[in-house]
C-alpha atoms as a PDB file:
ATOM      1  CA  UNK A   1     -60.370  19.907 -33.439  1.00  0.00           C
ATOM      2  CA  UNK A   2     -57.487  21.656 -32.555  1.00  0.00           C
ATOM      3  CA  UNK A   3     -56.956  25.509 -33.591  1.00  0.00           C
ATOM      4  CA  UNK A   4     -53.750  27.502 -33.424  1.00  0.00           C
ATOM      5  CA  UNK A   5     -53.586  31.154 -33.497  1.00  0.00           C
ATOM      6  CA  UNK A   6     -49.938  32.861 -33.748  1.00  0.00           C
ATOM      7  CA  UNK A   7     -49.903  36.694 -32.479  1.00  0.00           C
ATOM      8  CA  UNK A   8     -46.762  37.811 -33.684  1.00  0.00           C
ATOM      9  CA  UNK A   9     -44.886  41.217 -33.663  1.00  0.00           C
ATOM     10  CA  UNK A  10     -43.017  41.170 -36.697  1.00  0.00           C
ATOM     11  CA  UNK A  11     -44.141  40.775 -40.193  1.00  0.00           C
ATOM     12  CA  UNK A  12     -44.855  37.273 -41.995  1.00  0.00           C
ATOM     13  CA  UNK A  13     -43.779  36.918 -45.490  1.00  0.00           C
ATOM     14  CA  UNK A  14     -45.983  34.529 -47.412  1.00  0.00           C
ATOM     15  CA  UNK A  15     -43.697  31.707 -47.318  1.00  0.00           C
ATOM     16  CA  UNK A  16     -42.712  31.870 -43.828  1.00  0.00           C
ATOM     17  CA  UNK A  17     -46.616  31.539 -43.177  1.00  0.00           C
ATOM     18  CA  UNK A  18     -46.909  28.268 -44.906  1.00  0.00           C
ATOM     19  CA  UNK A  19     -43.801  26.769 -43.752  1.00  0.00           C
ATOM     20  CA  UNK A  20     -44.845  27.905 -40.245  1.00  0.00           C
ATOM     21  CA  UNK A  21     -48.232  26.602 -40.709  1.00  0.00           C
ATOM     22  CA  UNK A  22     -46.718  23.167 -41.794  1.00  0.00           C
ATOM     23  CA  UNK A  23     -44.519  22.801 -38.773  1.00  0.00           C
ATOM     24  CA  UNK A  24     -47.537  23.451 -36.577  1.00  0.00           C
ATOM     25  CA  UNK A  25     -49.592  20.772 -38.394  1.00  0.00           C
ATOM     26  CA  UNK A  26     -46.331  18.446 -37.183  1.00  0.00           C
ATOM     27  CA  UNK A  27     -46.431  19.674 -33.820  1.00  0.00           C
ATOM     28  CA  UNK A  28     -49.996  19.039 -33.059  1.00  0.00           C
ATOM     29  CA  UNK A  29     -49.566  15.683 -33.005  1.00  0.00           C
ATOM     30  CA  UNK A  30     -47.754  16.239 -29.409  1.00  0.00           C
ATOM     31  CA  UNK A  31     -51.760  16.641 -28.274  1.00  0.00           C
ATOM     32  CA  UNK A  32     -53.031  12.981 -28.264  1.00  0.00           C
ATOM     33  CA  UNK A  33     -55.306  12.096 -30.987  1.00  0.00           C
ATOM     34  CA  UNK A  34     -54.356  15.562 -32.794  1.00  0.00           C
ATOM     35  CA  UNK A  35     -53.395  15.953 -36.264  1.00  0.00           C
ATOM     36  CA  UNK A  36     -53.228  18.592 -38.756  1.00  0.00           C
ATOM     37  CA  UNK A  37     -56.510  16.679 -40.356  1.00  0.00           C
ATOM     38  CA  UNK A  38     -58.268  18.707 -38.238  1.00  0.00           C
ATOM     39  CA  UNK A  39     -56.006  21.726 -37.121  1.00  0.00           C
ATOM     40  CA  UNK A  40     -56.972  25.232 -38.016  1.00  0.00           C
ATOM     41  CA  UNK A  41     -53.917  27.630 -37.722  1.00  0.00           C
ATOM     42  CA  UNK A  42     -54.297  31.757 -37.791  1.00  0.00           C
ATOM     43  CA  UNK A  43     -51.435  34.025 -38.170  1.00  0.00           C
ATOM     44  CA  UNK A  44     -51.581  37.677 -36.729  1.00  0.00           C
ATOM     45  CA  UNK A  45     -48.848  39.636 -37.764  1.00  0.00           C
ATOM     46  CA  UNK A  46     -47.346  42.959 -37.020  1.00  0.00           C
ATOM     47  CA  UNK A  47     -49.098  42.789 -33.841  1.00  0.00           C
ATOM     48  CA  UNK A  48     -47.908  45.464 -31.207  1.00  0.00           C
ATOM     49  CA  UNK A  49     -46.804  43.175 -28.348  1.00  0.00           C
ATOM     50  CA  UNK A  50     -45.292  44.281 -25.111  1.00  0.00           C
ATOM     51  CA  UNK A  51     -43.076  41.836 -22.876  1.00  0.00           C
ATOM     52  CA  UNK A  52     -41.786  42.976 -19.603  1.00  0.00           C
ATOM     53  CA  UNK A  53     -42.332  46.658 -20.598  1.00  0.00           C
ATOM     54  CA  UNK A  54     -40.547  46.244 -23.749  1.00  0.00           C
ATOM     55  CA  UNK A  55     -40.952  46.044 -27.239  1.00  0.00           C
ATOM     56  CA  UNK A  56     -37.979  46.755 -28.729  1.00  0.00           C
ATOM     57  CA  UNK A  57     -37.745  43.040 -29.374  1.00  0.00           C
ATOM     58  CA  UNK A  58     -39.703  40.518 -31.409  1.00  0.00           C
ATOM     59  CA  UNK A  59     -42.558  39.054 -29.292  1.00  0.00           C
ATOM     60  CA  UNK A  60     -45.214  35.934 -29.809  1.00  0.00           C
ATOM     61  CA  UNK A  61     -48.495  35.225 -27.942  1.00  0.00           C
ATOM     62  CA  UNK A  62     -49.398  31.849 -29.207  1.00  0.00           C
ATOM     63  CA  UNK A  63     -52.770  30.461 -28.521  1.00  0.00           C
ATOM     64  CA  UNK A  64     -53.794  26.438 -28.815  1.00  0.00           C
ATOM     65  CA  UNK A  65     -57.389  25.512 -28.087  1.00  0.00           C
ATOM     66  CA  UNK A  66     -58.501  22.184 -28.890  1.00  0.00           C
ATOM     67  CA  UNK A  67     -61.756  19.768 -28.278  1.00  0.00           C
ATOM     68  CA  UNK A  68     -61.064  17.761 -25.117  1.00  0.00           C
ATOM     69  CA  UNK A  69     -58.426  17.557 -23.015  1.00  0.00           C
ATOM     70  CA  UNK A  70     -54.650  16.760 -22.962  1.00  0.00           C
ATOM     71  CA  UNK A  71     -52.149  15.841 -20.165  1.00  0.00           C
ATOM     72  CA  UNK A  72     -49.582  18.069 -18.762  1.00  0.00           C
ATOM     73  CA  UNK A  73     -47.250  16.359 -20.059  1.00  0.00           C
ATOM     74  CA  UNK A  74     -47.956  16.870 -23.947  1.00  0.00           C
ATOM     75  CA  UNK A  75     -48.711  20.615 -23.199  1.00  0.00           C
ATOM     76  CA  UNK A  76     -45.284  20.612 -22.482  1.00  0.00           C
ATOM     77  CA  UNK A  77     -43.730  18.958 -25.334  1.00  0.00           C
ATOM     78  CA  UNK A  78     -46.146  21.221 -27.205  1.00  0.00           C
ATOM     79  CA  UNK A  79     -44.544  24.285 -26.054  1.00  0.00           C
ATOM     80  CA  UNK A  80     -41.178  23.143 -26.312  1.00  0.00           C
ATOM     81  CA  UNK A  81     -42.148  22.588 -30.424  1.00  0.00           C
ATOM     82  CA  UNK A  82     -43.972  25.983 -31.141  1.00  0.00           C
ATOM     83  CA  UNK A  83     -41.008  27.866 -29.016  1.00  0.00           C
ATOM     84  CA  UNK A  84     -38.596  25.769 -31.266  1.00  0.00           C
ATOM     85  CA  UNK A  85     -40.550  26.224 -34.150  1.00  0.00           C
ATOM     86  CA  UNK A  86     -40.512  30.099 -33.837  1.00  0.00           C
ATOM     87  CA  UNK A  87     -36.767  30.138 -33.142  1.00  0.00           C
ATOM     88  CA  UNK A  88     -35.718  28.495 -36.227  1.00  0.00           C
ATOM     89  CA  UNK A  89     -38.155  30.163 -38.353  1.00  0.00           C
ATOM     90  CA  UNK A  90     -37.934  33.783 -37.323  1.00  0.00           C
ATOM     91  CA  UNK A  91     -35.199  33.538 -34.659  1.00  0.00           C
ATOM     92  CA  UNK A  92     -37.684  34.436 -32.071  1.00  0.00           C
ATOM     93  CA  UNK A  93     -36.442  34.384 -28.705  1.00  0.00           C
ATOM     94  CA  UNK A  94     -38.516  31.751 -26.537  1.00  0.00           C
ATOM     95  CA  UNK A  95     -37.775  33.528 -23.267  1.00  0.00           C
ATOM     96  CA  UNK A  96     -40.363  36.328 -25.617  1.00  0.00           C
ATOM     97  CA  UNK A  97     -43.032  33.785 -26.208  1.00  0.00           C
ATOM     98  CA  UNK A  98     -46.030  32.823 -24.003  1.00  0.00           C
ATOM     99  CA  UNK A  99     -47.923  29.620 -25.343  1.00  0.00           C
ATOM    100  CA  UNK A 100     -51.671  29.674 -23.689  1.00  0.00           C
ATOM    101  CA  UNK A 101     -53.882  26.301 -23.873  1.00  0.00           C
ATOM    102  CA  UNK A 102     -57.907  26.220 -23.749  1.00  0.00           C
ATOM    103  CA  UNK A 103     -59.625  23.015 -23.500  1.00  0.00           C
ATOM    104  CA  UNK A 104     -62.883  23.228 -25.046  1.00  0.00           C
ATOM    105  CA  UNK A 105     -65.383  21.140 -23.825  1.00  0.00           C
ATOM    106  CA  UNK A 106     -68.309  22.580 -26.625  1.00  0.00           C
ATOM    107  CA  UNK A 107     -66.795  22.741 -30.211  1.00  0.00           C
ATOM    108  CA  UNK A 108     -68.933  23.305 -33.531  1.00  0.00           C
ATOM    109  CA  UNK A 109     -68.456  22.287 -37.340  1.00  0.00           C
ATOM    110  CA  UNK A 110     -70.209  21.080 -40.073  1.00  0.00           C
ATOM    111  CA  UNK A 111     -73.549  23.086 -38.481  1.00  0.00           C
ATOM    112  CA  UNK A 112     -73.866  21.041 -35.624  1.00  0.00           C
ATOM    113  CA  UNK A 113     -71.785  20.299 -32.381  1.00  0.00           C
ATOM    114  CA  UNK A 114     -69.863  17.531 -31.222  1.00  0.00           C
END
């Protein structure tokens, strides 16, 4: 049950969206037992984002929460891939993204929890 939500400071054309949202559904699978199967993604675009007292520069705030837990280790390769990701795709500077993790032990669907 992972879930991906992309704040980002410059606009999102429709097809850099969905090939965005594909490479995060590749990613995901850095997260043991993740896949896109279950990965919910959210794009936030145009968002006025400040780094270091600056925004004259594009800017990402990208936020993973999933059900369970994950080792260090695979939060890193996970960052490494969304950084990457956002580099390629809209030559986003990584040094001007942060990549925040929440480990959810309580997580909802289908009108009940699991």
């Amino acid at each position: 049950m992972p879930y991906i939500h992309a704040h980002l400071s410059d606009s999102l054309t429709a097809n850099q969206e969905l090939v965005l949202k594909e490479k995060f559904g590749r990613a995901i699978e850095n997260l043991p037992g993740k896949t896109e199967n279950w990965l919910m993604v959210e794009f936030s675009d145009n968002c006025r984002l400040w780094f270091r007292g600056d925004n004259s520069a594009p800017a990402a705030m990208v936020e993973v929460a999933l059900f369970g837990k994950a080792p260090a280790a695979a939060y890193g390769k996970m960052t490494a891939a969304l950084t990457a990701i956002l580099a390629e795709e809209l030559k986003l500077d990584p040094a001007r993204v942060y990549v925040k993790y929440a480990e959810v032990s309580d997580w909802g669907w289908n009108g009940s929890n699991l």
